[in-house]
PDB file of N, CA and C in Angstrom:
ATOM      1  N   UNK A   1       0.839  -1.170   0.000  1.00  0.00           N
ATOM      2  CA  UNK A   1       0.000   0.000   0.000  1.00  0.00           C
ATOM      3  C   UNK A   1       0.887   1.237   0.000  1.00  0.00           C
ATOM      4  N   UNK A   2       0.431   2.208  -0.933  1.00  0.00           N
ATOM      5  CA  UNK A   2       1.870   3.333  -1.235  1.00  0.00           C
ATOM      6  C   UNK A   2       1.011   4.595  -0.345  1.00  0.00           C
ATOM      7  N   UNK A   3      -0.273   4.378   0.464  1.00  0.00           N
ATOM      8  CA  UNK A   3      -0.826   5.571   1.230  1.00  0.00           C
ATOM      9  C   UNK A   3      -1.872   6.123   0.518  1.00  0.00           C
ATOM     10  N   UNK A   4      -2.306   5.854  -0.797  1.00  0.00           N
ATOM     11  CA  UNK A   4      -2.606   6.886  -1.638  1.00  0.00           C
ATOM     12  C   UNK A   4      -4.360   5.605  -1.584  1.00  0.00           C
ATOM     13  N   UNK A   5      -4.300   4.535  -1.318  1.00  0.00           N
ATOM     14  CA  UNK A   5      -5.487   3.471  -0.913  1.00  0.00           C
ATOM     15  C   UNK A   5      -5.914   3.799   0.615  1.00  0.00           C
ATOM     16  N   UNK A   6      -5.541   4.408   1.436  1.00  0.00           N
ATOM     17  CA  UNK A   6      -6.267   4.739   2.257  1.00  0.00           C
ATOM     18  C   UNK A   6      -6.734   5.750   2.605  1.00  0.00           C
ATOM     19  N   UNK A   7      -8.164   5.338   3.384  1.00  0.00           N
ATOM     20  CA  UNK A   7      -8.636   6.147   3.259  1.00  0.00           C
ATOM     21  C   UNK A   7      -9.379   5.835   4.649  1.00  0.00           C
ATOM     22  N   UNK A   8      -9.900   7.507   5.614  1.00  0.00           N
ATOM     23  CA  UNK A   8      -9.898   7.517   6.777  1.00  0.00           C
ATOM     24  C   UNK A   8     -11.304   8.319   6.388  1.00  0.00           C
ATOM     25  N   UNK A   9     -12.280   7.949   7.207  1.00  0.00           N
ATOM     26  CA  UNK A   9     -13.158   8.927   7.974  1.00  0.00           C
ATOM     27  C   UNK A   9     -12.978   9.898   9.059  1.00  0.00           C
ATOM     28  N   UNK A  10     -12.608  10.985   8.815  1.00  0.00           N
ATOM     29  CA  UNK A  10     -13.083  11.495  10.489  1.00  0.00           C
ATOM     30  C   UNK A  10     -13.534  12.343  10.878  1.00  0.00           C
ATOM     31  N   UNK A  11     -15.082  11.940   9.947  1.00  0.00           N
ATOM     32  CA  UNK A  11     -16.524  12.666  10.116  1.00  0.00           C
ATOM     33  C   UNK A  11     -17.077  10.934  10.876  1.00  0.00           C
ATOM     34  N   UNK A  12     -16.456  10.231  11.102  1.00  0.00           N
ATOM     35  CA  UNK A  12     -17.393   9.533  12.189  1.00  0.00           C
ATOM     36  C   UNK A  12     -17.903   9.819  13.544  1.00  0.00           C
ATOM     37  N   UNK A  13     -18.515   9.275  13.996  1.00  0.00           N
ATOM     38  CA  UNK A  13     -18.607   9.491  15.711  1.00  0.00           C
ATOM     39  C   UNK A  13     -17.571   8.948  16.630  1.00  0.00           C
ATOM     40  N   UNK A  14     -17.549   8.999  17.498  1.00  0.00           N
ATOM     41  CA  UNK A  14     -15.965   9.100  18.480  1.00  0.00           C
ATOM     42  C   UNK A  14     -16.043   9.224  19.958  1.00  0.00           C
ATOM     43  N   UNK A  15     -15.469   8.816  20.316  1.00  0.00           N
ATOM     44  CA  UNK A  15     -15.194   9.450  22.098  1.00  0.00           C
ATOM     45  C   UNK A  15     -14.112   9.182  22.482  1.00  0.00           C
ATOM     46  N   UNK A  16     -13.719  10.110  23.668  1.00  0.00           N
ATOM     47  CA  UNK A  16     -12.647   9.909  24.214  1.00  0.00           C
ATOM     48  C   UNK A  16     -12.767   9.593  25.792  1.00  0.00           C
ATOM     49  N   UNK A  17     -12.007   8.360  25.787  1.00  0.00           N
ATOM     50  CA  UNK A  17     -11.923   7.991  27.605  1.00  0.00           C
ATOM     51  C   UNK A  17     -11.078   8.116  28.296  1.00  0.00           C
ATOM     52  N   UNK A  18     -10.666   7.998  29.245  1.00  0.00           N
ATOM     53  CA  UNK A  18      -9.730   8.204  30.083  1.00  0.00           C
ATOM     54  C   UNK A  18     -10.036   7.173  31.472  1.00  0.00           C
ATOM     55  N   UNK A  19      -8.678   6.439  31.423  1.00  0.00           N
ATOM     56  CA  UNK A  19      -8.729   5.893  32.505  1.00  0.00           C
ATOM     57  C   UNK A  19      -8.384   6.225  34.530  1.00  0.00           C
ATOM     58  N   UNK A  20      -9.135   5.213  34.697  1.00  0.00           N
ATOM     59  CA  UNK A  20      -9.045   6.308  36.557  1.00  0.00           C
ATOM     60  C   UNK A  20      -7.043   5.814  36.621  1.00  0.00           C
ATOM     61  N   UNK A  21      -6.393   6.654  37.338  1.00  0.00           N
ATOM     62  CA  UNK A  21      -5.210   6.553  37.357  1.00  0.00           C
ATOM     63  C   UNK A  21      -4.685   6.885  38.684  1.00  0.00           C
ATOM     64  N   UNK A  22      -3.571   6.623  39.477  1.00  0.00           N
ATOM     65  CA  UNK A  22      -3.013   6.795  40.467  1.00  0.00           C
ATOM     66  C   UNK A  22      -1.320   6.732  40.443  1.00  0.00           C
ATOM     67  N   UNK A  23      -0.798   7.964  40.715  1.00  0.00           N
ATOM     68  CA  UNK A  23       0.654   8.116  40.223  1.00  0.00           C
ATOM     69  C   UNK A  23       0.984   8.348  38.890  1.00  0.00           C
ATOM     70  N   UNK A  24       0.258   8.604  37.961  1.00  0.00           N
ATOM     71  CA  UNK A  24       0.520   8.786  36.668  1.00  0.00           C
ATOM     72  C   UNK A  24       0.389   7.520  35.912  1.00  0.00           C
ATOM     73  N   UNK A  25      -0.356   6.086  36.962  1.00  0.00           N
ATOM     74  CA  UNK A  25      -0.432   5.104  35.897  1.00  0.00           C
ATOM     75  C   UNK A  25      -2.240   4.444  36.079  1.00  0.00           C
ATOM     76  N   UNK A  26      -2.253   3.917  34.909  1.00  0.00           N
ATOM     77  CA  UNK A  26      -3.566   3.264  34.960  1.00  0.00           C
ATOM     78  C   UNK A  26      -3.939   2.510  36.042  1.00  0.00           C
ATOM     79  N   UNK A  27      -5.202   2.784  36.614  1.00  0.00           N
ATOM     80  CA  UNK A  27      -5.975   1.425  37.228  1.00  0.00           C
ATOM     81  C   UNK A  27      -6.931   0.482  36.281  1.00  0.00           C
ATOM     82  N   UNK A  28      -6.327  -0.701  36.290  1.00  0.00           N
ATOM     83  CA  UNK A  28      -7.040  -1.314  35.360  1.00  0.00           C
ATOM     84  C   UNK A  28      -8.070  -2.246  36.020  1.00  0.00           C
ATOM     85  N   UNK A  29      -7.948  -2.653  37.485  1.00  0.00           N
ATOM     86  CA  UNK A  29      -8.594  -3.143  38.281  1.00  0.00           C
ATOM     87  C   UNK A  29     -10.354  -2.265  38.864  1.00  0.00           C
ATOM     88  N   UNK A  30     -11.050  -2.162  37.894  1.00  0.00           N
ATOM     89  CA  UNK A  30     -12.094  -1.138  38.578  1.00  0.00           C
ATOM     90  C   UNK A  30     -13.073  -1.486  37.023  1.00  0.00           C
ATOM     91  N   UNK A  31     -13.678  -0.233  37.342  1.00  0.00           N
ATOM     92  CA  UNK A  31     -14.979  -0.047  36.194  1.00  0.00           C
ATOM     93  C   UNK A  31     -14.742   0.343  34.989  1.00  0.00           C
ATOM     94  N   UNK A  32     -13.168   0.331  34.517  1.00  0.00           N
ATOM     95  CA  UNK A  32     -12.537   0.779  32.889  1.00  0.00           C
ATOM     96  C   UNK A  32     -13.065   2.159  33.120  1.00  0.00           C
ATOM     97  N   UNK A  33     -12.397   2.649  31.787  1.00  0.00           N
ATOM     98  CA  UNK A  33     -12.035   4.092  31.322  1.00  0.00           C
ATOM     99  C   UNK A  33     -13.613   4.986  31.534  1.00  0.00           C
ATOM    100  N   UNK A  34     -13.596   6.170  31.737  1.00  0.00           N
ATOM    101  CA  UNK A  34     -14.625   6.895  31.851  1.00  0.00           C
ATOM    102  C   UNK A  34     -14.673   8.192  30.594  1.00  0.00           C
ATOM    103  N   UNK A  35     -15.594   8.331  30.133  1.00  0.00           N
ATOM    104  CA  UNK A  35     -16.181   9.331  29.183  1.00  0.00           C
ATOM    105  C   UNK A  35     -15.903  10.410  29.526  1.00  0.00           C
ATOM    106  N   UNK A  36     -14.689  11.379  28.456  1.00  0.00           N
ATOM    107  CA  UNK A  36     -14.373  12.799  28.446  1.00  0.00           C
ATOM    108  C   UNK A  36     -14.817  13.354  27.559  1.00  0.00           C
ATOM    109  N   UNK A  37     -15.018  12.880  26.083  1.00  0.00           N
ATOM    110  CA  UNK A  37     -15.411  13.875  25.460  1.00  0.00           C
ATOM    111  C   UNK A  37     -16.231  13.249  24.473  1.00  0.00           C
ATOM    112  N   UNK A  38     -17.283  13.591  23.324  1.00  0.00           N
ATOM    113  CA  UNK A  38     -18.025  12.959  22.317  1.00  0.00           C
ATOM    114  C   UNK A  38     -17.917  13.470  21.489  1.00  0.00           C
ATOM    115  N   UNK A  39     -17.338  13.470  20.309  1.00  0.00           N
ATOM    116  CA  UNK A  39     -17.843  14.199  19.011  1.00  0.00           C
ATOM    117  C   UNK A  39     -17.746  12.997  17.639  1.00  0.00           C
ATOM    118  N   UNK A  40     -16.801  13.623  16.862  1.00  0.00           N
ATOM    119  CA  UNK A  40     -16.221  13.261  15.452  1.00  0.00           C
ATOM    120  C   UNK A  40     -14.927  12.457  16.174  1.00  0.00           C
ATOM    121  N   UNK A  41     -14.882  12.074  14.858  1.00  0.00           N
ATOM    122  CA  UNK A  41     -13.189  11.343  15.265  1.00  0.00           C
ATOM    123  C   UNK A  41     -11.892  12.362  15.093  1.00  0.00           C
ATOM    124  N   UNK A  42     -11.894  13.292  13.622  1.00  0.00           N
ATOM    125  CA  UNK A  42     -11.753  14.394  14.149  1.00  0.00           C
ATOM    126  C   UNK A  42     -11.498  15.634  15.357  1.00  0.00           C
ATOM    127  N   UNK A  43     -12.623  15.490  15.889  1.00  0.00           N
ATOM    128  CA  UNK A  43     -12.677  16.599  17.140  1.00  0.00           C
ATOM    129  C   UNK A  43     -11.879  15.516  18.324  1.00  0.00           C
ATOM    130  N   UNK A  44     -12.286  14.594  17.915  1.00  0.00           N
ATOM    131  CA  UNK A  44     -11.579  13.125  18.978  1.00  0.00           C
ATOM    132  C   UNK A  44     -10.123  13.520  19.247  1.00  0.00           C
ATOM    133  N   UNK A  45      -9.696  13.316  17.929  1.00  0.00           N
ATOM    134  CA  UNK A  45      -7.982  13.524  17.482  1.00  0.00           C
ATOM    135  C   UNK A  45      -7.612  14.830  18.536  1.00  0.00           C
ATOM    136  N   UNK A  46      -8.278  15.931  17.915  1.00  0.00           N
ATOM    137  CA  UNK A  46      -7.735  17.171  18.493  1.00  0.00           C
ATOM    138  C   UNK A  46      -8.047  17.142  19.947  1.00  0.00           C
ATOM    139  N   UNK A  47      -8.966  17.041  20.772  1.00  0.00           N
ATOM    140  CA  UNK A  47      -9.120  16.642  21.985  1.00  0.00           C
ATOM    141  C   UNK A  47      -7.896  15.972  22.631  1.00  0.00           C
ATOM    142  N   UNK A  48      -8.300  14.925  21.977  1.00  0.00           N
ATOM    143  CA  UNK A  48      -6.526  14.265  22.548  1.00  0.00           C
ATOM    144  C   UNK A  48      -5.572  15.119  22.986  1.00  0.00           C
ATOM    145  N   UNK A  49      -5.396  15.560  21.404  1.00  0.00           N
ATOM    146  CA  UNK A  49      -3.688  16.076  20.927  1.00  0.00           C
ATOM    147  C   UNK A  49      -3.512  17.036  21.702  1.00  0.00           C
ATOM    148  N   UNK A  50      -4.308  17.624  22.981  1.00  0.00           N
ATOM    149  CA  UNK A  50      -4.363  18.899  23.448  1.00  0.00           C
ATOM    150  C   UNK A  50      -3.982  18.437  24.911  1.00  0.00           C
ATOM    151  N   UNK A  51      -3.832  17.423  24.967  1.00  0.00           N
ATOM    152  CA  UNK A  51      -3.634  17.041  26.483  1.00  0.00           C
ATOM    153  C   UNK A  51      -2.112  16.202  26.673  1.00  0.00           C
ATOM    154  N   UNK A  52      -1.478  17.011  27.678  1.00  0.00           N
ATOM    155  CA  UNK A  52      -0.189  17.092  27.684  1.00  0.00           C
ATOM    156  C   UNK A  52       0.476  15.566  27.536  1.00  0.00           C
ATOM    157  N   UNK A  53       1.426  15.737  26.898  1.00  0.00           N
ATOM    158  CA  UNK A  53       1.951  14.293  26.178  1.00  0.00           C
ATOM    159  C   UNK A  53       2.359  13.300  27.409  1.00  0.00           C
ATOM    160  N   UNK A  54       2.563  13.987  28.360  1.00  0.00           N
ATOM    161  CA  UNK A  54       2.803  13.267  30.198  1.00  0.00           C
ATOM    162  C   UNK A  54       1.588  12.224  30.087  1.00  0.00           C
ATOM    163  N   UNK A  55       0.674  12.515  29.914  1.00  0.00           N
ATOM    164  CA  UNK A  55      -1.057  11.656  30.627  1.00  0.00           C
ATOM    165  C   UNK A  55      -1.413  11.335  29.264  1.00  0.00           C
ATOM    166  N   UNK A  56      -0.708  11.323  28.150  1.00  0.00           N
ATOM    167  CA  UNK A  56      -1.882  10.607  26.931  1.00  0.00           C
ATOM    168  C   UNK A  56      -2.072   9.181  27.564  1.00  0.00           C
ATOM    169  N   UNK A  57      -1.626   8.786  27.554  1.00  0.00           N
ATOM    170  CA  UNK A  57      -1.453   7.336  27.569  1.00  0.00           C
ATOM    171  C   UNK A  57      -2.144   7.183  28.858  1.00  0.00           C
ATOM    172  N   UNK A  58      -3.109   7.683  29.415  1.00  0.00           N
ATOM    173  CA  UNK A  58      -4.667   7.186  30.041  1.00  0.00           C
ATOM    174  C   UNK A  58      -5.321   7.721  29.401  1.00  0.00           C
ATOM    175  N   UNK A  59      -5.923   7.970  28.220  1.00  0.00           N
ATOM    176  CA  UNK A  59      -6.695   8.230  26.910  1.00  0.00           C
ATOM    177  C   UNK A  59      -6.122   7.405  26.245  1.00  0.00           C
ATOM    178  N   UNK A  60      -7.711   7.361  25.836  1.00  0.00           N
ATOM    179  CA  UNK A  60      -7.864   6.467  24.099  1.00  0.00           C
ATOM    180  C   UNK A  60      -8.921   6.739  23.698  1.00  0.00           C
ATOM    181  N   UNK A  61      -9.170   6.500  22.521  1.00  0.00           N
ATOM    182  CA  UNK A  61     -10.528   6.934  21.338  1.00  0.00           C
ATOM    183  C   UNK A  61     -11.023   5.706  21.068  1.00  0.00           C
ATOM    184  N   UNK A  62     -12.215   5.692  21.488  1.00  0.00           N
ATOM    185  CA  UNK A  62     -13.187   4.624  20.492  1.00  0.00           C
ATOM    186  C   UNK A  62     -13.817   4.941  19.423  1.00  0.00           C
ATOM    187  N   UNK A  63     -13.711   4.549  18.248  1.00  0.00           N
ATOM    188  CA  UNK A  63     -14.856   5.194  17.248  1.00  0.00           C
ATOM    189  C   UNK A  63     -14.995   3.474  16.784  1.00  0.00           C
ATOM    190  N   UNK A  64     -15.880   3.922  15.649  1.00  0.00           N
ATOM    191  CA  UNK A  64     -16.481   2.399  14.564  1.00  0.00           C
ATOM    192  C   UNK A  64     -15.156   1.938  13.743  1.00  0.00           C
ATOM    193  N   UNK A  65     -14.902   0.894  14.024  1.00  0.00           N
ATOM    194  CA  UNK A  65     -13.628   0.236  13.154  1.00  0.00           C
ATOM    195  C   UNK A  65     -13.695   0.852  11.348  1.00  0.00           C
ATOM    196  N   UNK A  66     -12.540   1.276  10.902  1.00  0.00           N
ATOM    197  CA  UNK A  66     -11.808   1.556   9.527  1.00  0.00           C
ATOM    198  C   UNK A  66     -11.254   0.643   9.514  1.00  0.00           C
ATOM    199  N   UNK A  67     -11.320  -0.187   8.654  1.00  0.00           N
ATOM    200  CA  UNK A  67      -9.794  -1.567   8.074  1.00  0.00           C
ATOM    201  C   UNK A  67      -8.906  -0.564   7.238  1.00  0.00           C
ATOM    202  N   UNK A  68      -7.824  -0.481   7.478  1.00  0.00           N
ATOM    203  CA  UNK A  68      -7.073  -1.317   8.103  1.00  0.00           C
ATOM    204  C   UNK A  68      -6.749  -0.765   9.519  1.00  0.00           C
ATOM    205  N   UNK A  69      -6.811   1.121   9.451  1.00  0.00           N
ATOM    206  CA  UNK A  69      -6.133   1.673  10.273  1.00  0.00           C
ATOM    207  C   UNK A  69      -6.825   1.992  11.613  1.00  0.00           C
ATOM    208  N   UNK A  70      -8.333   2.045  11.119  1.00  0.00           N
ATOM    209  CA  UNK A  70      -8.796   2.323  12.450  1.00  0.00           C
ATOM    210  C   UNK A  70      -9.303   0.695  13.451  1.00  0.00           C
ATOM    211  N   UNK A  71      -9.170   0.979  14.139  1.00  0.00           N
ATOM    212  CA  UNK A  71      -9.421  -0.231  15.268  1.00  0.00           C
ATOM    213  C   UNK A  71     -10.825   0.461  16.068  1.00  0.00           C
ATOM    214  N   UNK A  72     -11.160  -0.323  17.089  1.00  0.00           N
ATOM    215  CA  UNK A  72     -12.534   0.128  17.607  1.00  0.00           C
ATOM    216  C   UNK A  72     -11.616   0.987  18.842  1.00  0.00           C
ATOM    217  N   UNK A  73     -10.701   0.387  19.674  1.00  0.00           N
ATOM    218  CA  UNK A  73      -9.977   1.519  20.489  1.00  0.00           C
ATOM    219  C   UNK A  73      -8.703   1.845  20.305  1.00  0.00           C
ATOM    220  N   UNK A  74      -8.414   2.996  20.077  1.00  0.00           N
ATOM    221  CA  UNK A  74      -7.241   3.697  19.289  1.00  0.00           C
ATOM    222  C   UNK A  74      -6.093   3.816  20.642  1.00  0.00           C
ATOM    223  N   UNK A  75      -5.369   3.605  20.769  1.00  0.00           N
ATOM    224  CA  UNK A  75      -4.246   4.128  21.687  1.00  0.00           C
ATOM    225  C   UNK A  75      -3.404   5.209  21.623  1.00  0.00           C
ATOM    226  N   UNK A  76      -2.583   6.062  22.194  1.00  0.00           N
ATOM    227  CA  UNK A  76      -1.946   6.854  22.399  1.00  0.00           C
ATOM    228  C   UNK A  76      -0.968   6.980  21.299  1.00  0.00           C
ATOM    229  N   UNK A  77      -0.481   6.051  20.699  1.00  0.00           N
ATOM    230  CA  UNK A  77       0.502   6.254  19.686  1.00  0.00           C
ATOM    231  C   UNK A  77      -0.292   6.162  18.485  1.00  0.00           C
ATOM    232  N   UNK A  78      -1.034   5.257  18.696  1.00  0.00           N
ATOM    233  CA  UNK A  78      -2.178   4.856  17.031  1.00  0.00           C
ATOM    234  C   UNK A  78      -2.691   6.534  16.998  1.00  0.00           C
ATOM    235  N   UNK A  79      -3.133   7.439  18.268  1.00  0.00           N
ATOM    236  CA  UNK A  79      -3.478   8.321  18.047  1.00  0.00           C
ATOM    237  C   UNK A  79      -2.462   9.770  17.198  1.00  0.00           C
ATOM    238  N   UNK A  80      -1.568   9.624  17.784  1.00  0.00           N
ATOM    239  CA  UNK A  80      -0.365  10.363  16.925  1.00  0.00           C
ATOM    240  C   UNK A  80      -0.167  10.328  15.888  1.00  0.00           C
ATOM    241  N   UNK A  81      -0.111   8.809  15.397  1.00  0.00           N
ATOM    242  CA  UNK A  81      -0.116   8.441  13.998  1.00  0.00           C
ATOM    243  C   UNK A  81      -1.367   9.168  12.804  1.00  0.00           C
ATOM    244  N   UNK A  82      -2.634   9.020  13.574  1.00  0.00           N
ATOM    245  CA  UNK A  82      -3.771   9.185  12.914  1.00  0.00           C
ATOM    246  C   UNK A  82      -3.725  10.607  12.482  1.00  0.00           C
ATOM    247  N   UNK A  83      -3.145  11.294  13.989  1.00  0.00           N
ATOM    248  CA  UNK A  83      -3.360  13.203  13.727  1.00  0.00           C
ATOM    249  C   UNK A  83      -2.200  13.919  12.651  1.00  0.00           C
ATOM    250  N   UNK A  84      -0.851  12.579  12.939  1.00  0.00           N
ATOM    251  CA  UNK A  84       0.212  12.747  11.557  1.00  0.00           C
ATOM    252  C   UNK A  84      -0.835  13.038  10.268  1.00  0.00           C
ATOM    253  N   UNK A  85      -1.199  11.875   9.683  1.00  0.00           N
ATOM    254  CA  UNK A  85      -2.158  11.384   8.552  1.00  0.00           C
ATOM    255  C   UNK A  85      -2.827  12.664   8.397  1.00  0.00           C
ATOM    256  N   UNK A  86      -3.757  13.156   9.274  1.00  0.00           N
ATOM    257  CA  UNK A  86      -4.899  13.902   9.258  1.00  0.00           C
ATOM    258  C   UNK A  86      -3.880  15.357   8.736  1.00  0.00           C
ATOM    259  N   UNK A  87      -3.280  16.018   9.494  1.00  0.00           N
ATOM    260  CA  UNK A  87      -2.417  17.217   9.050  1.00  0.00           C
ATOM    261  C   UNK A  87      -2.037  16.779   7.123  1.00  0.00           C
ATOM    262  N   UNK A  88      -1.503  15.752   6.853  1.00  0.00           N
ATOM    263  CA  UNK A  88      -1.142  15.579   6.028  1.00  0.00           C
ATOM    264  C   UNK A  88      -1.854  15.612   4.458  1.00  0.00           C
ATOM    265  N   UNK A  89      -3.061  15.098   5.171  1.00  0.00           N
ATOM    266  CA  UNK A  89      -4.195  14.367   4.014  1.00  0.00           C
ATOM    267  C   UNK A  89      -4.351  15.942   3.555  1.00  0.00           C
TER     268      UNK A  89
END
C-alpha cells in the first residue's frame, strides 16, 4: 500500500476515555475508562492532541472500526499516527 489506498473517515462518531489513574499510571482493576469527550473522530484527534503528552497514555478513542487503520480503540501512539495522517491528508 503506497498511502494513496487509504482512506480515513473522520466525520465519524468518536469518544474519548480516560482511565481512573493513580501516580501517573492506569488502574485497570475497577470499572474501565470513563467518558471525556463525544464528538467526530476528528474533534476526537484534536481533543486528545491537546492534552499534555505526560497523561496521553490514560486516553484512548473509540470510534467504529476503519480496516485497516482504524481499530474500535485507538491508543496513544495509534493516536499520533492518525493526527500525523490527518495534518497531512
Amino acid at each position: 500500500m503506497d498511502g494513496s489506498e487509504v482512506q480515513v473517515r473522520f466525520d465519524v462518531p468518536a469518544v474519548v476515555r480516560k482511565w481512573p489513574s493513580l501516580k501517573n499510571a492506569r488502574l485497570t482493576d475497577g470499572a474501565g475508562p470513563y467518558l471525556v469527550f463525544e464528538g467526530s473522530l476528528d474533534e476526537c484527534i484534536r481533543e486528545f492532541m491537546a492534552r499534555p503528552e505526560s497523561v496521553r497514555h490514560l486516553y484512548e478513542i473509540q470510534a467504529a472500526p476503519q480496516a485497516p487503520l482504524i481499530t474500535d480503540t485507538l491508543s496513544a501512539d495509534h493516536v499520533a499516527e492518525l493526527a500525523r495522517l490527518r495534518e497531512f491528508l
